[in-house]
PDB file of N, CA and C in Angstrom:
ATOM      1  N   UNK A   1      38.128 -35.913  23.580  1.00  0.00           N
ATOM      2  CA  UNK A   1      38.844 -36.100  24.821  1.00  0.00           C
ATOM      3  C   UNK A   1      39.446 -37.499  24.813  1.00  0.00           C
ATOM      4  N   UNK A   2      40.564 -37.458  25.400  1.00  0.00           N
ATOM      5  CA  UNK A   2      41.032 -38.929  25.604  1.00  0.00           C
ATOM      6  C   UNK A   2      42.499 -39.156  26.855  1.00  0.00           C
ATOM      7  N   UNK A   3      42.917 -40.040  26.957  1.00  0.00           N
ATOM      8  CA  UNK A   3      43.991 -39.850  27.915  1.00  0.00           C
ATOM      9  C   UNK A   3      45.206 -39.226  28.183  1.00  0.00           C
ATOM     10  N   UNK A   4      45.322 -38.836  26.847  1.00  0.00           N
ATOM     11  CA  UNK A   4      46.688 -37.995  26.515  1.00  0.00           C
ATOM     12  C   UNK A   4      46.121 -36.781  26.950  1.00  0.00           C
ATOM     13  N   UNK A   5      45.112 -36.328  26.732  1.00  0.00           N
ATOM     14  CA  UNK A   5      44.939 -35.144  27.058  1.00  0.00           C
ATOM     15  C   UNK A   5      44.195 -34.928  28.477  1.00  0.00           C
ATOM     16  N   UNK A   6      42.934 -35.263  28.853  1.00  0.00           N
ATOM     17  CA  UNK A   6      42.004 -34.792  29.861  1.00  0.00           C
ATOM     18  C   UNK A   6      40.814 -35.766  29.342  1.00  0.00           C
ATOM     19  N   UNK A   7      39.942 -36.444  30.468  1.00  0.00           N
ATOM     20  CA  UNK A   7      38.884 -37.069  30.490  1.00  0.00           C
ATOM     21  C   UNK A   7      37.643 -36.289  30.703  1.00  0.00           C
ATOM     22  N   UNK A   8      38.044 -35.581  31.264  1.00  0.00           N
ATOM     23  CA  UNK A   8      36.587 -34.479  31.517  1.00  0.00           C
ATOM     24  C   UNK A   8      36.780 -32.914  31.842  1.00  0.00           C
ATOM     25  N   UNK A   9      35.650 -32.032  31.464  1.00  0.00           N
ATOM     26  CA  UNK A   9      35.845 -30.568  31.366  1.00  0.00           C
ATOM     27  C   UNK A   9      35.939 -30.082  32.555  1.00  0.00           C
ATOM     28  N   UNK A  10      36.319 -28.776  33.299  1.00  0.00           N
ATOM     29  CA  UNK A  10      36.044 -28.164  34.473  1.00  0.00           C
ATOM     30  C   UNK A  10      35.201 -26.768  34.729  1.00  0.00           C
ATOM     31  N   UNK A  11      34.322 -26.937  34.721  1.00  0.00           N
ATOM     32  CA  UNK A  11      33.790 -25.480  34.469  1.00  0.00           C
ATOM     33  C   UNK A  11      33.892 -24.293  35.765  1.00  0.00           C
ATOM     34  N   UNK A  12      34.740 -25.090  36.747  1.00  0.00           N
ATOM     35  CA  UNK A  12      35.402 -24.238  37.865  1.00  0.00           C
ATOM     36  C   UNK A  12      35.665 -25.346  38.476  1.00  0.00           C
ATOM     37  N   UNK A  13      37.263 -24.700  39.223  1.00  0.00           N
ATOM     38  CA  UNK A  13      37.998 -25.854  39.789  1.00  0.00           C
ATOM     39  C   UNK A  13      37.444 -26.471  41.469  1.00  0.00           C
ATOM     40  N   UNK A  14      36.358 -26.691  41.910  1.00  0.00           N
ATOM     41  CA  UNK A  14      35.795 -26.875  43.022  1.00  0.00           C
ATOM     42  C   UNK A  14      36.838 -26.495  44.175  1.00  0.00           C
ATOM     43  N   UNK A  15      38.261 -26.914  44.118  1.00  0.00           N
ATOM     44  CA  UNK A  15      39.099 -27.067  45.111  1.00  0.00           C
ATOM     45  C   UNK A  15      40.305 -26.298  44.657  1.00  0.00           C
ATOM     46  N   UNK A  16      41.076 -26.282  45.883  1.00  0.00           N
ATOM     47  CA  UNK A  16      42.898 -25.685  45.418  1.00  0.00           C
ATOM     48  C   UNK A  16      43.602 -27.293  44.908  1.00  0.00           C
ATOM     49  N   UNK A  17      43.139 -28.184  45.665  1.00  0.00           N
ATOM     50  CA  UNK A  17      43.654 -29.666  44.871  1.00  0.00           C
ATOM     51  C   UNK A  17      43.727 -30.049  43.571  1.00  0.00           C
ATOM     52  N   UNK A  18      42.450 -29.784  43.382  1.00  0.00           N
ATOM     53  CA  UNK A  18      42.084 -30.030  42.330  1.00  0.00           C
ATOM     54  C   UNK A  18      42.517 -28.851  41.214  1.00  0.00           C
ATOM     55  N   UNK A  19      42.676 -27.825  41.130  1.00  0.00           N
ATOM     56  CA  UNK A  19      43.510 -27.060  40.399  1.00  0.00           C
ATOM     57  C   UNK A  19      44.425 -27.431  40.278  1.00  0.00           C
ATOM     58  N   UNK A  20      45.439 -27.530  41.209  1.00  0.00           N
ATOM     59  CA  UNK A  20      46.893 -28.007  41.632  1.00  0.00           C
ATOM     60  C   UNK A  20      47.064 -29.599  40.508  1.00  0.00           C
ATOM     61  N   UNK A  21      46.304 -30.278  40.414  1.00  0.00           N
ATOM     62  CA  UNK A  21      46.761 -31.928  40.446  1.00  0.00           C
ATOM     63  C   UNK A  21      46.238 -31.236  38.582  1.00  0.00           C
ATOM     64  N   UNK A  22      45.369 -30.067  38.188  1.00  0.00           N
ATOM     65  CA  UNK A  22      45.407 -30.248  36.487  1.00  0.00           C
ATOM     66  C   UNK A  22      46.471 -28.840  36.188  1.00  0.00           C
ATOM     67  N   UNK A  23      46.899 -28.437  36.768  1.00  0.00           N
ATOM     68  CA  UNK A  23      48.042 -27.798  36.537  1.00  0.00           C
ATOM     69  C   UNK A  23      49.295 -28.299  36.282  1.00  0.00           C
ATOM     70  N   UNK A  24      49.624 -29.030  37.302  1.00  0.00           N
ATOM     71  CA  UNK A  24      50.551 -30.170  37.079  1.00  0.00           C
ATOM     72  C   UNK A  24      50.754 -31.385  36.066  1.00  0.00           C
ATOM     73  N   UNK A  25      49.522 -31.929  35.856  1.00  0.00           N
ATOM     74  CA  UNK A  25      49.231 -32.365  34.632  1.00  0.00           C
ATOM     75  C   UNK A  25      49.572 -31.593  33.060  1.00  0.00           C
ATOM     76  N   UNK A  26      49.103 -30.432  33.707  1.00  0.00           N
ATOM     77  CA  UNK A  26      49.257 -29.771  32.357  1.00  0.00           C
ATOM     78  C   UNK A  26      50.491 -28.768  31.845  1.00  0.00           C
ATOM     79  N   UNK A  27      51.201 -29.190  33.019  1.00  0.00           N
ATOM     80  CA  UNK A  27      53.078 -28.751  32.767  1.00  0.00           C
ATOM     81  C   UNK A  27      53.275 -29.783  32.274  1.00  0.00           C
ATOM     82  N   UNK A  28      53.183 -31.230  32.447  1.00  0.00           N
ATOM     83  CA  UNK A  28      53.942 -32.207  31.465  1.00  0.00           C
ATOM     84  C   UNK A  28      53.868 -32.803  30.434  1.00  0.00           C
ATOM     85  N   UNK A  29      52.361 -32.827  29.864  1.00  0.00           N
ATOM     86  CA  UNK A  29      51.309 -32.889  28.983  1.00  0.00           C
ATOM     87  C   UNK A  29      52.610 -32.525  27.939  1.00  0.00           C
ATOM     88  N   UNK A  30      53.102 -30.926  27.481  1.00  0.00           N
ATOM     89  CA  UNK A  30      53.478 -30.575  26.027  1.00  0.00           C
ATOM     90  C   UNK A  30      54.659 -31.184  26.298  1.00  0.00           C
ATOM     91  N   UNK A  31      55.534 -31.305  27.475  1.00  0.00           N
ATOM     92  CA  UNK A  31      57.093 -32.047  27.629  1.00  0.00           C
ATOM     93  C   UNK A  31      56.808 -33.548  26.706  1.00  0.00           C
ATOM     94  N   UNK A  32      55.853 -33.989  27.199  1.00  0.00           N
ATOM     95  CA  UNK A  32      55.881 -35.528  26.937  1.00  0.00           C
ATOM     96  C   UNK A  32      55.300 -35.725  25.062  1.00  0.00           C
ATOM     97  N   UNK A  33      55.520 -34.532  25.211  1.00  0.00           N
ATOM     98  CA  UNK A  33      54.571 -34.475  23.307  1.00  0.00           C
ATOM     99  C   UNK A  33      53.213 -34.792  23.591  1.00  0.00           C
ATOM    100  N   UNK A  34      51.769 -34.697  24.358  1.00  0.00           N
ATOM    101  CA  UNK A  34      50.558 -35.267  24.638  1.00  0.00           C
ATOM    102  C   UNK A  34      50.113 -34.217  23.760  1.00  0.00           C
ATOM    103  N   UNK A  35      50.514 -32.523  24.379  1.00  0.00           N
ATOM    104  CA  UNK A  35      49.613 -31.841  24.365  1.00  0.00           C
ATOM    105  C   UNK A  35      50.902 -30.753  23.911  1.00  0.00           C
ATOM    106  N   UNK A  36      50.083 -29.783  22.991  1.00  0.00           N
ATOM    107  CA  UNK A  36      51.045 -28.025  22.831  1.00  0.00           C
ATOM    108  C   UNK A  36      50.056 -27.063  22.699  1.00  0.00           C
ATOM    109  N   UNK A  37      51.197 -26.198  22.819  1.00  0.00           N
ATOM    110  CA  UNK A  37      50.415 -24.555  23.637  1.00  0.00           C
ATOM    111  C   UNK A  37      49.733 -23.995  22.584  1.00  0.00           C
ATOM    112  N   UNK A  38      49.185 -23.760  22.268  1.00  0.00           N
ATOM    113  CA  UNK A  38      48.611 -22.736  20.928  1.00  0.00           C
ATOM    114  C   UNK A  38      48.984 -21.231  21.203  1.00  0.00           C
ATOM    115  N   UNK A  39      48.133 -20.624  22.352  1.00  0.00           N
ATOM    116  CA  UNK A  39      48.042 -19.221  22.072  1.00  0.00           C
ATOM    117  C   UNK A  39      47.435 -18.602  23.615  1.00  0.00           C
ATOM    118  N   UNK A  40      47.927 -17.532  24.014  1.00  0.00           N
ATOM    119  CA  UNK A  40      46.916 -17.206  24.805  1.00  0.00           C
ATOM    120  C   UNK A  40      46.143 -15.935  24.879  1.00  0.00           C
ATOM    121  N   UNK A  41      45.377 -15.088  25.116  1.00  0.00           N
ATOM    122  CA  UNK A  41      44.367 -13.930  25.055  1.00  0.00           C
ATOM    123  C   UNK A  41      45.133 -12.866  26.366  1.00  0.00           C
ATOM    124  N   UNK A  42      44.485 -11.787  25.969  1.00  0.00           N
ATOM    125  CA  UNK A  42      44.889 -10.356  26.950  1.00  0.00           C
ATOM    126  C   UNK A  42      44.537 -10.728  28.156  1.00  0.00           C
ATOM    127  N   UNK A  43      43.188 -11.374  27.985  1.00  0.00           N
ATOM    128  CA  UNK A  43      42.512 -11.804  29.679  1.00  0.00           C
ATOM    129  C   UNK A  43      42.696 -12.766  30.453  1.00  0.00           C
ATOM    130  N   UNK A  44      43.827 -13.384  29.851  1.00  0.00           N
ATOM    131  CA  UNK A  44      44.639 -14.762  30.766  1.00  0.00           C
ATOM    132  C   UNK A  44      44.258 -16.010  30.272  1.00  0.00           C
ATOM    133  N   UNK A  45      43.469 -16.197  29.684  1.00  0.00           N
ATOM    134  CA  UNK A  45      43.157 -17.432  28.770  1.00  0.00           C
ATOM    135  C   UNK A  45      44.067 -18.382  28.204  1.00  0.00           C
ATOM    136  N   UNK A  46      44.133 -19.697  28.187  1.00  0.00           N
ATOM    137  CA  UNK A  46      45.668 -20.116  27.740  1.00  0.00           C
ATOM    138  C   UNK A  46      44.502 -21.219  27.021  1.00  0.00           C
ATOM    139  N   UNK A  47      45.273 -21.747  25.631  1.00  0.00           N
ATOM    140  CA  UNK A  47      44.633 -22.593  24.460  1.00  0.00           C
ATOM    141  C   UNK A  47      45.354 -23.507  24.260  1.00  0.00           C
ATOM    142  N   UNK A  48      45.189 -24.804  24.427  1.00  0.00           N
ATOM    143  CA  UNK A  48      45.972 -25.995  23.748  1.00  0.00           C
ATOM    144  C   UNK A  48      45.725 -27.136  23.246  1.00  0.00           C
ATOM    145  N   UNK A  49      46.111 -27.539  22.336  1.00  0.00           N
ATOM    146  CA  UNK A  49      45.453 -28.677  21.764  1.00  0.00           C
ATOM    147  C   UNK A  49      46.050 -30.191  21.686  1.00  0.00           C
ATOM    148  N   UNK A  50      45.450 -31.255  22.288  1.00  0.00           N
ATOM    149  CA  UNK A  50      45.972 -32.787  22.315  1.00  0.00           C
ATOM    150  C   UNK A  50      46.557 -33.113  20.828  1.00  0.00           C
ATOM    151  N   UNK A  51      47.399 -33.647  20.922  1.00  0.00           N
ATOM    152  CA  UNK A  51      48.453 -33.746  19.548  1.00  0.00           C
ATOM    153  C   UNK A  51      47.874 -35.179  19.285  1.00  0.00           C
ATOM    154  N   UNK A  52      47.050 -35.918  19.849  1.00  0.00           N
ATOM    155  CA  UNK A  52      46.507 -37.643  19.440  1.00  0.00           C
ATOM    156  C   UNK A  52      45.331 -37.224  19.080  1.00  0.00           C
ATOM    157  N   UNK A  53      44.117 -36.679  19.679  1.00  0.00           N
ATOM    158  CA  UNK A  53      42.745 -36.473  19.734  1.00  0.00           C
ATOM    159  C   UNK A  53      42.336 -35.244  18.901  1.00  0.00           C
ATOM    160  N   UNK A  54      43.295 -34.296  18.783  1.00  0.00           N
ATOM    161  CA  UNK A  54      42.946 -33.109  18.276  1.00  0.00           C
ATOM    162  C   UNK A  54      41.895 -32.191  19.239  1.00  0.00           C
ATOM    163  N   UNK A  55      41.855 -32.764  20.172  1.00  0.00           N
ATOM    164  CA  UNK A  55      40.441 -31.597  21.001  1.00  0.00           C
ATOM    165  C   UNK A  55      41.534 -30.270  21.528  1.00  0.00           C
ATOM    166  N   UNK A  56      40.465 -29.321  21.309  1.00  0.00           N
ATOM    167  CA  UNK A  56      41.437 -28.096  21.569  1.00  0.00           C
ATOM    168  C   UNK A  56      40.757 -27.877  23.104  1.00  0.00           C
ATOM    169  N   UNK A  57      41.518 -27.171  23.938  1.00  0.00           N
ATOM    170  CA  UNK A  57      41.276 -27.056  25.273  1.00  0.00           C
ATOM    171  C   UNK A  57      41.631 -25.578  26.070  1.00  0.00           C
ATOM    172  N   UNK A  58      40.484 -24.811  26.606  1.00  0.00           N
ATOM    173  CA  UNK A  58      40.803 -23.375  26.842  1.00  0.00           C
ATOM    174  C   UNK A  58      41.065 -23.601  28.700  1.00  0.00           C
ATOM    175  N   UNK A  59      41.851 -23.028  29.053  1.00  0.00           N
ATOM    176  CA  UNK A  59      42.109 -23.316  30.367  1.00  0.00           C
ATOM    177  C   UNK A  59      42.004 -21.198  31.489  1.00  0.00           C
ATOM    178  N   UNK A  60      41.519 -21.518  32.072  1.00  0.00           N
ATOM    179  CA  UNK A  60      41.866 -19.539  32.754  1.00  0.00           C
ATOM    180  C   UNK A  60      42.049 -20.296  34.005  1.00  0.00           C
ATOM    181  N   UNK A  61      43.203 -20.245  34.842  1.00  0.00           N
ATOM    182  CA  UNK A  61      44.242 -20.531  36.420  1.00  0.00           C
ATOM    183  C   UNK A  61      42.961 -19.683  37.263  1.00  0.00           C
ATOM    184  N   UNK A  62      42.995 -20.532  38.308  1.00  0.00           N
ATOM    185  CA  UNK A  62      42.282 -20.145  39.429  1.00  0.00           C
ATOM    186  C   UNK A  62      43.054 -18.974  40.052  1.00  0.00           C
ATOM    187  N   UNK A  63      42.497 -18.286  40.534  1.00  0.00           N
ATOM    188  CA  UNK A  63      42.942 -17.140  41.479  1.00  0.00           C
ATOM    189  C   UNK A  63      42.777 -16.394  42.514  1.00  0.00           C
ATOM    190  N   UNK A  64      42.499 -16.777  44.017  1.00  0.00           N
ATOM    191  CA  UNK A  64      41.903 -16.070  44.649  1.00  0.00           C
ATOM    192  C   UNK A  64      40.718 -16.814  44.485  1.00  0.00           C
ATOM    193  N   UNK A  65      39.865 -16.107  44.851  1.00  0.00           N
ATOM    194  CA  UNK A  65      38.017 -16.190  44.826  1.00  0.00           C
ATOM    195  C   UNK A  65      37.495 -16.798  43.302  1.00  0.00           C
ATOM    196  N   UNK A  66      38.344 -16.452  42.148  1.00  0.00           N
ATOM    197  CA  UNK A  66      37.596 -17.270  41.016  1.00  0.00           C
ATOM    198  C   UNK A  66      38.406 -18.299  40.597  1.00  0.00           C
ATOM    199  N   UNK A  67      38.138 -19.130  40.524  1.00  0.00           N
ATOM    200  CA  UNK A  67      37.702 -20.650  40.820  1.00  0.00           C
ATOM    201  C   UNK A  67      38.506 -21.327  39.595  1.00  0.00           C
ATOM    202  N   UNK A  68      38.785 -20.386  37.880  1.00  0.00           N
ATOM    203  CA  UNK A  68      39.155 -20.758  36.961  1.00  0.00           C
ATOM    204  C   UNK A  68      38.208 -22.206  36.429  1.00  0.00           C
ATOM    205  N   UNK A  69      39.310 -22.549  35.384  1.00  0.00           N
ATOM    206  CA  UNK A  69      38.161 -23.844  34.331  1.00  0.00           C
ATOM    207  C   UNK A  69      39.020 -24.345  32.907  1.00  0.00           C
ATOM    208  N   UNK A  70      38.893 -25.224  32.560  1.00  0.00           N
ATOM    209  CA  UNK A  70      39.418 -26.035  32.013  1.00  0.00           C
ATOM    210  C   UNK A  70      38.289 -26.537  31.046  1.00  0.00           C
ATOM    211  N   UNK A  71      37.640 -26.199  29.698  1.00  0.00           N
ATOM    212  CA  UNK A  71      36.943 -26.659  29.133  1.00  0.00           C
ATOM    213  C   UNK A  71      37.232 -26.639  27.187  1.00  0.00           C
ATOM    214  N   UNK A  72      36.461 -27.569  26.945  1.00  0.00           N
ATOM    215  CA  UNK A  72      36.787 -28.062  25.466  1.00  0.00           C
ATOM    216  C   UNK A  72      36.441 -26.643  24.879  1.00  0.00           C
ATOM    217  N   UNK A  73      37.272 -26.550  23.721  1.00  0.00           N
ATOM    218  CA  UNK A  73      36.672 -25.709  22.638  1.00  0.00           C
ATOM    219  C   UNK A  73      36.048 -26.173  21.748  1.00  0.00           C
ATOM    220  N   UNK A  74      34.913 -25.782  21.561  1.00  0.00           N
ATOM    221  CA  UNK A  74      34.144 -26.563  20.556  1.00  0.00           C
ATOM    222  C   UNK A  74      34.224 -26.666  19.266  1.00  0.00           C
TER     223      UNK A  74
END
């Protein structure tokens, strides 16, 4: 982890803010060259990896009642 990419994991987004403010983050992330998309899964899963740090990062969008998450791939 590092600044280009994300300082810490989410294992559900506590808030709509707080979704909102790493969503947004994470539209400008691949613009700015930080971060690019890899791949995403049937079940909504989206994969990307920091282009400085190399940490790969699995993200599933909040929706309704589940909460979504933002965590390292190991």
């Amino acid at each position: 982890m590092c600044e280009d990419c994300f300082t810490r994991e989410y294992s559900s987004f506590k808030s709509e803010n707080i979704w909102l403010e790493v969503d947004s983050q994470l539209g400008l992330k691949p613009g700015k060259g930080k971060m690019k998309y890899l791949s995403n899964t049937v079940d909504g899963e989206y994969f990307y990896q920091c282009v400085h740090c190399k940490q790969k990062w699995r993200l599933k969008d909040s929706d309704l009642s589940f909460r979504g998450y933002l965590l390292k791939v190991q």
